[in-house]
Protein backbone atom coordinates (compact mmCIF):
# COMPACT_ATOMS: atom_id res chain seq x y z
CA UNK A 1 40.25 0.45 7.47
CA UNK A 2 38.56 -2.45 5.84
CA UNK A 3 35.35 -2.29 4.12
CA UNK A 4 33.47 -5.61 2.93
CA UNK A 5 31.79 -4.01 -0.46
CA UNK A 6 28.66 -5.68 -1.93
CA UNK A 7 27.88 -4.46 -5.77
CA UNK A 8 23.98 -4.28 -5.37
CA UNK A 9 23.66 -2.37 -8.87
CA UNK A 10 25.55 -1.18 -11.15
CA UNK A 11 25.24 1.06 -14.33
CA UNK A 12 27.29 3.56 -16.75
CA UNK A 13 25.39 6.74 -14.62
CA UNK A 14 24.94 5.16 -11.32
CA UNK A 15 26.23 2.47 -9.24
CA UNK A 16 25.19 1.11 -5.42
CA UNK A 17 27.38 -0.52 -2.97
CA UNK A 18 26.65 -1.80 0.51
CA UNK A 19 29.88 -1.25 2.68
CA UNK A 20 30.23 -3.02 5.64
CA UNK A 21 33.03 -2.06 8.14
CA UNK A 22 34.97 -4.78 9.02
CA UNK A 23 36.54 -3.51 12.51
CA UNK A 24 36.15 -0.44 14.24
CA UNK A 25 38.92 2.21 13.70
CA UNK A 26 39.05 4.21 17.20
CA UNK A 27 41.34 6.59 15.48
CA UNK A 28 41.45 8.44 12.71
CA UNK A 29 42.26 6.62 9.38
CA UNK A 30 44.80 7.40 7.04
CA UNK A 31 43.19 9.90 4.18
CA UNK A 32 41.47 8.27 1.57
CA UNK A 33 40.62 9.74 -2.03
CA UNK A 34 37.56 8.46 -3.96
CA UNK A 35 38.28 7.31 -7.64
CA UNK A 36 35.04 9.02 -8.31
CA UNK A 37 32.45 10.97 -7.12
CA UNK A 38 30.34 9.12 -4.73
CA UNK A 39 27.69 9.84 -2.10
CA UNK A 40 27.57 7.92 1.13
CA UNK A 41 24.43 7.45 2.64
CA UNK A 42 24.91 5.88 6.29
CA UNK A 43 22.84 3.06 7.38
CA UNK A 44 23.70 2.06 11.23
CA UNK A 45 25.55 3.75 13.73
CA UNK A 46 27.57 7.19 13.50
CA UNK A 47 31.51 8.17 13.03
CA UNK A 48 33.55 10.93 12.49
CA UNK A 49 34.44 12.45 9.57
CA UNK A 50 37.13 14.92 8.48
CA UNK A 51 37.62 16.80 5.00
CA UNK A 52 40.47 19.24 4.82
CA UNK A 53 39.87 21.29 8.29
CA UNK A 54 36.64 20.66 8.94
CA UNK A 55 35.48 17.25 11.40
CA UNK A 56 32.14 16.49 11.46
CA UNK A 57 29.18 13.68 12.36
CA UNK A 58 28.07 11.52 10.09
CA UNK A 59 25.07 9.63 11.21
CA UNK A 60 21.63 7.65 9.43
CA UNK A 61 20.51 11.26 8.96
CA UNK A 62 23.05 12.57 7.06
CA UNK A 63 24.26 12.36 3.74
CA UNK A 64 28.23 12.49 2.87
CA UNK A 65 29.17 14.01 -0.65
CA UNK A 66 32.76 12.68 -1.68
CA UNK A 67 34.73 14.00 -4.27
CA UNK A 68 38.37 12.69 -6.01
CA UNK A 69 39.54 16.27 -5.15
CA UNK A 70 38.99 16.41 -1.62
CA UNK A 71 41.22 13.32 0.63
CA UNK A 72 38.76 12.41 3.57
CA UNK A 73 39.74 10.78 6.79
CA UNK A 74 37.08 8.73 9.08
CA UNK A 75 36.99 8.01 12.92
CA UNK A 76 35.15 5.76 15.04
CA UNK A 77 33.15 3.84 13.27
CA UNK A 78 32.66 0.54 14.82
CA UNK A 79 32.62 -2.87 13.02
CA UNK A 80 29.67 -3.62 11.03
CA UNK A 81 29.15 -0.16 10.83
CA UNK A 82 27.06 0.03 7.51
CA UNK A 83 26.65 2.17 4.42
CA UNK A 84 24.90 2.55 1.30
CA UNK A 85 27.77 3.98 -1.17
CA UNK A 86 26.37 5.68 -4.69
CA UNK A 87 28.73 5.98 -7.47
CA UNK A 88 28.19 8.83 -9.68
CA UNK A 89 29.27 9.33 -13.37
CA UNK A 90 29.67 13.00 -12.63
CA UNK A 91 29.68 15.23 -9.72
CA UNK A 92 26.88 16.67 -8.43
CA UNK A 93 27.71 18.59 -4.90
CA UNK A 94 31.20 19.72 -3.58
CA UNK A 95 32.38 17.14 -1.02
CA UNK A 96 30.87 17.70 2.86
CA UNK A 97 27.89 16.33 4.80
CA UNK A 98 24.12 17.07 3.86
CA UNK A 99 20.75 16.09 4.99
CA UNK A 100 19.27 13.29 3.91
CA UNK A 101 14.97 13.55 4.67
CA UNK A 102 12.75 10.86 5.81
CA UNK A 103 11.06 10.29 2.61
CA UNK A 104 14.39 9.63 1.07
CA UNK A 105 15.13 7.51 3.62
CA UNK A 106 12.06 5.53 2.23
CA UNK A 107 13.40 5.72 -1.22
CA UNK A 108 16.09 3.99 -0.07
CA UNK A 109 15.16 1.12 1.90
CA UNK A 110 12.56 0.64 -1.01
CA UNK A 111 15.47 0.34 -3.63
CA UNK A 112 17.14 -1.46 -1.30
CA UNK A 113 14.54 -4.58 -0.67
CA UNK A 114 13.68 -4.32 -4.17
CA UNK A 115 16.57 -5.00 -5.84
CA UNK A 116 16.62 -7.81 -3.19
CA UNK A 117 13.83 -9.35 -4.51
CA UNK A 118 14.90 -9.02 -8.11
CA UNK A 119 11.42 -7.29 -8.53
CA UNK A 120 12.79 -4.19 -10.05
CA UNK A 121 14.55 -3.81 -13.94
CA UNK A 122 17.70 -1.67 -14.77
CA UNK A 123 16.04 1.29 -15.77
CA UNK A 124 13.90 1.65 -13.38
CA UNK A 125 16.55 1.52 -10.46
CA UNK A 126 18.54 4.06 -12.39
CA UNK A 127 15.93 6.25 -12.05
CA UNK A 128 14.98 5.49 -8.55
CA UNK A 129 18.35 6.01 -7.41
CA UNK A 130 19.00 9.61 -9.26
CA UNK A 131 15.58 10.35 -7.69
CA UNK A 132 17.30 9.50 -4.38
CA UNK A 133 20.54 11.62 -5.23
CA UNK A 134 18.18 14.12 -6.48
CA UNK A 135 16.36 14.43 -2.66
CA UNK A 136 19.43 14.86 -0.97
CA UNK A 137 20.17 18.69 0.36
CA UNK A 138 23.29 20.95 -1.10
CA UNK A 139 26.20 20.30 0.82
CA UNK A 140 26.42 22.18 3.73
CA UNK A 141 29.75 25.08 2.67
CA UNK A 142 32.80 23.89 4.38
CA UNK A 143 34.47 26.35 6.81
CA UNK A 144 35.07 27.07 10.10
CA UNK A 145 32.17 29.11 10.95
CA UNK A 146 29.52 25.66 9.88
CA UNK A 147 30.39 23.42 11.97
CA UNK A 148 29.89 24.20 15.46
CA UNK A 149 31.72 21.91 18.54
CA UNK A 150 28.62 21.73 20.98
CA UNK A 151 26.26 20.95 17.71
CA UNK A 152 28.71 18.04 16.56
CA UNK A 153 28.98 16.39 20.40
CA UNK A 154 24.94 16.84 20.18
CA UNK A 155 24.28 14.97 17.21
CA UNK A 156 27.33 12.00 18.07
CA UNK A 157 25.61 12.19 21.90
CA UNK A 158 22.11 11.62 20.36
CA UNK A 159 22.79 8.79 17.51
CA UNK A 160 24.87 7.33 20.07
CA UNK A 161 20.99 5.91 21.37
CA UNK A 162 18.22 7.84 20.06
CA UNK A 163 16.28 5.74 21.88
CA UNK A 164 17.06 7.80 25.08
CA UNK A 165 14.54 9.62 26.58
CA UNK A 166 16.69 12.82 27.48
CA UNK A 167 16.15 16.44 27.58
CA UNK A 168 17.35 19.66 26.74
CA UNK A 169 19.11 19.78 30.16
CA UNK A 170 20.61 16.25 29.71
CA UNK A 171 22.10 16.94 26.46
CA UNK A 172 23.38 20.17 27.15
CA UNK A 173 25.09 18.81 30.32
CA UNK A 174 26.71 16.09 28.13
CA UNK A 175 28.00 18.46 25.64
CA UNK A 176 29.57 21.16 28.15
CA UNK A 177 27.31 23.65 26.70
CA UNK A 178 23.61 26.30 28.33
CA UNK A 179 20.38 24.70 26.87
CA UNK A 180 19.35 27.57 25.83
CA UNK A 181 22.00 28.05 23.45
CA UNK A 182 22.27 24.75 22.26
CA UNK A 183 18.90 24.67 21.28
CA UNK A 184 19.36 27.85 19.65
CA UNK A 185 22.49 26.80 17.63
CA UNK A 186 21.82 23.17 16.87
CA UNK A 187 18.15 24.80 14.85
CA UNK A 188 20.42 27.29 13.41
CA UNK A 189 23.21 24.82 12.21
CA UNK A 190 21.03 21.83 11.34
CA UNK A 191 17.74 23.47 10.37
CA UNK A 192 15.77 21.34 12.84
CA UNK A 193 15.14 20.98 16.75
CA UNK A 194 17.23 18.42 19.30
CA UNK A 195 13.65 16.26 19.50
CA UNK A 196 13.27 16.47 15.46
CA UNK A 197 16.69 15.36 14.81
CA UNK A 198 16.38 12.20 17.34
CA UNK A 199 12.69 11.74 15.58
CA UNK A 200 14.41 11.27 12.12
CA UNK A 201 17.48 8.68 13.81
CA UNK A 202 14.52 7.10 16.01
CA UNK A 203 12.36 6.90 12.23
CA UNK A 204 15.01 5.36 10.38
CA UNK A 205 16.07 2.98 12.79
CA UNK A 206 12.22 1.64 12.84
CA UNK A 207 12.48 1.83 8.89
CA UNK A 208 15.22 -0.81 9.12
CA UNK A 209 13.64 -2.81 11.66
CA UNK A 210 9.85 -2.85 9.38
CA UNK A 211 11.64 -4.19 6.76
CA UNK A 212 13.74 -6.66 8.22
CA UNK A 213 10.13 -7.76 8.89
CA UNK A 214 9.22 -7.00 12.85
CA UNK A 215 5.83 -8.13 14.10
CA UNK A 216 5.17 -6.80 17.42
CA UNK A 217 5.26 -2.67 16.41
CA UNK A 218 4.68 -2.40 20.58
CA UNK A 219 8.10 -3.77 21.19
CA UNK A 220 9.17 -1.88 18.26
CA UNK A 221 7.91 1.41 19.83
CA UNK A 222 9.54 0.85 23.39
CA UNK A 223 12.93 -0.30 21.80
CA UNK A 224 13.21 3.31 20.16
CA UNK A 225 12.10 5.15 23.70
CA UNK A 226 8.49 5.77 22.97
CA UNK A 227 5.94 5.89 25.60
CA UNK A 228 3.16 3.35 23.82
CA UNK A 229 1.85 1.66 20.65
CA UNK A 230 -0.23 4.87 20.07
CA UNK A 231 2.83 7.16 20.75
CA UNK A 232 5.05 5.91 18.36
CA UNK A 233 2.17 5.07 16.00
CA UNK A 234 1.13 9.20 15.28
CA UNK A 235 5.03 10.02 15.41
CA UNK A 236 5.15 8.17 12.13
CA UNK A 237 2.33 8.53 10.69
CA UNK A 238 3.35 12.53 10.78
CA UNK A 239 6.81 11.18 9.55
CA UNK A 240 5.43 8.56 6.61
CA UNK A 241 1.69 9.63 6.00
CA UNK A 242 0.97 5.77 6.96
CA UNK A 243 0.71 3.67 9.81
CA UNK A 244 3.84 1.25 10.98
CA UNK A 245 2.19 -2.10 9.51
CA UNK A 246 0.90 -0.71 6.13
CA UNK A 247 5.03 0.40 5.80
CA UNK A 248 6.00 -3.20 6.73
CA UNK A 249 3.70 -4.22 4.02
CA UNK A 250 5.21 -1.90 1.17
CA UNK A 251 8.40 -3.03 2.28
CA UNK A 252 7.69 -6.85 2.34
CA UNK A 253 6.47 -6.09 -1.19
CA UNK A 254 7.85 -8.49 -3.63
CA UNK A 255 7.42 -5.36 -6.25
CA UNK A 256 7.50 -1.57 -4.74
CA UNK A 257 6.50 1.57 -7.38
């Protein structure tokens, strides 16, 4: 599996890399050990991921803790799947997946078309990244009884296209499994609902898309399966605490605080 790695910032305590996949690997890879402890943070699309026992998701809401003690194996990503890799000076969680929430999804991108803009010094991206690592949940506990089947072919069935409009029956039928325990499990194992988990995919991809610098936010808002303008408009407000074009503008921002 061949990554194409771009050093974006580097420092004694912290580093950032944007991996880009080069071509998809439909099966899974040969185990790979970290030389250090790093926390992946993926951008685009979703894949598999397996650490000792356990195989798991891994999509733009989750977080992946990797540690040099624990050999990790990935599956189906596709090419130009991308990544934002952190490289730690020390560990901070056991490796396994975590939760990464919208506002440090924010932090990210923010960081991200900073540094772009070479509108940002050293120190302060140090500290804007920790803050980052810093938002990021505890590692969920590795073990059999965390991961649950019908909640991993919900989450890979949802990022597949948030932009779906299905319902609890539809996803349920797709992952062999009653809606009414699906629901049930997939609040208990993830800590949120089916609609708040394709909320956060649907948010993130529209992050992306604001600061690649989209104009029309109504062709934005039917691209990620929202009814109108307005619809999409109050979904992330509640999300962000701002409208869709004041974000564009924070994000075009040739200097972000």
């Amino acid at each position: 599996m061949t990554y194409l790695r771009s050093v974006l910032f580097e420092s004694e305590s912290i580093g950032c890399q944007l991996a880009t996949l080069d071509a998809a690997e439909p099966t899974w890879s040969a185990p790979y050990r970290v030389q250090g402890p790093r926390l992946l943070l993926p951008l685009t699309q979703r894949f598999e991921c397996r650490l000792g026992l356990n195989a798991f998701v891994c999509d733009p809401a989750a977080a992946l803790w990797l540690s040099p003690d624990d050999p990790y194996q990935l599956k189906r990503p596709m090419g130009g799947q991308r990544s934002v890799v952190l490289t730690l000076a020390e560990e901070v969680e056991p490796a396994g997946r975590s939760y990464l929430p919208l506002s440090g999804q924010a932090k990210l991108r923010r960081c991200l078309q900073a540094n772009a803009a070479l509108a940002i010094d050293p120190l302060e991206m140090q500290e804007r990244l920790l803050g980052l690592v810093q938002s990021v949940r505890p590692a969920d506990r590795l073990g059999p009884s965390k991961f649950h089947h019908a909640v991993e072919r919900a989450r890979d069935y949802i990022a597949a296209a948030p932009e779906r409009g299905d319902t609890l029956d539809d996803i349920a039928r797709a992952v062999h499994c009653s809606a009414f325990h699906l629901a049930r499990r997939f609040r208990v194992h993830t800590g949120m609902s089916l609609h708040g988990f394709r909320n956060q995919l649907r948010m993130t991809l529209a992050l992306d898309r604001l600061r690649e610098g989209e104009r029309s936010i109504s062709a934005l808002a039917l691209d990620l399966g929202f009814a109108s303008h307005a619809h999409f408009t109050v979904a992330f407000g509640r999300a962000f605490g701002m409208a869709p074009s004041q974000m564009r503008t924070n994000l075009e921002a040739p200097h972000l605080h």
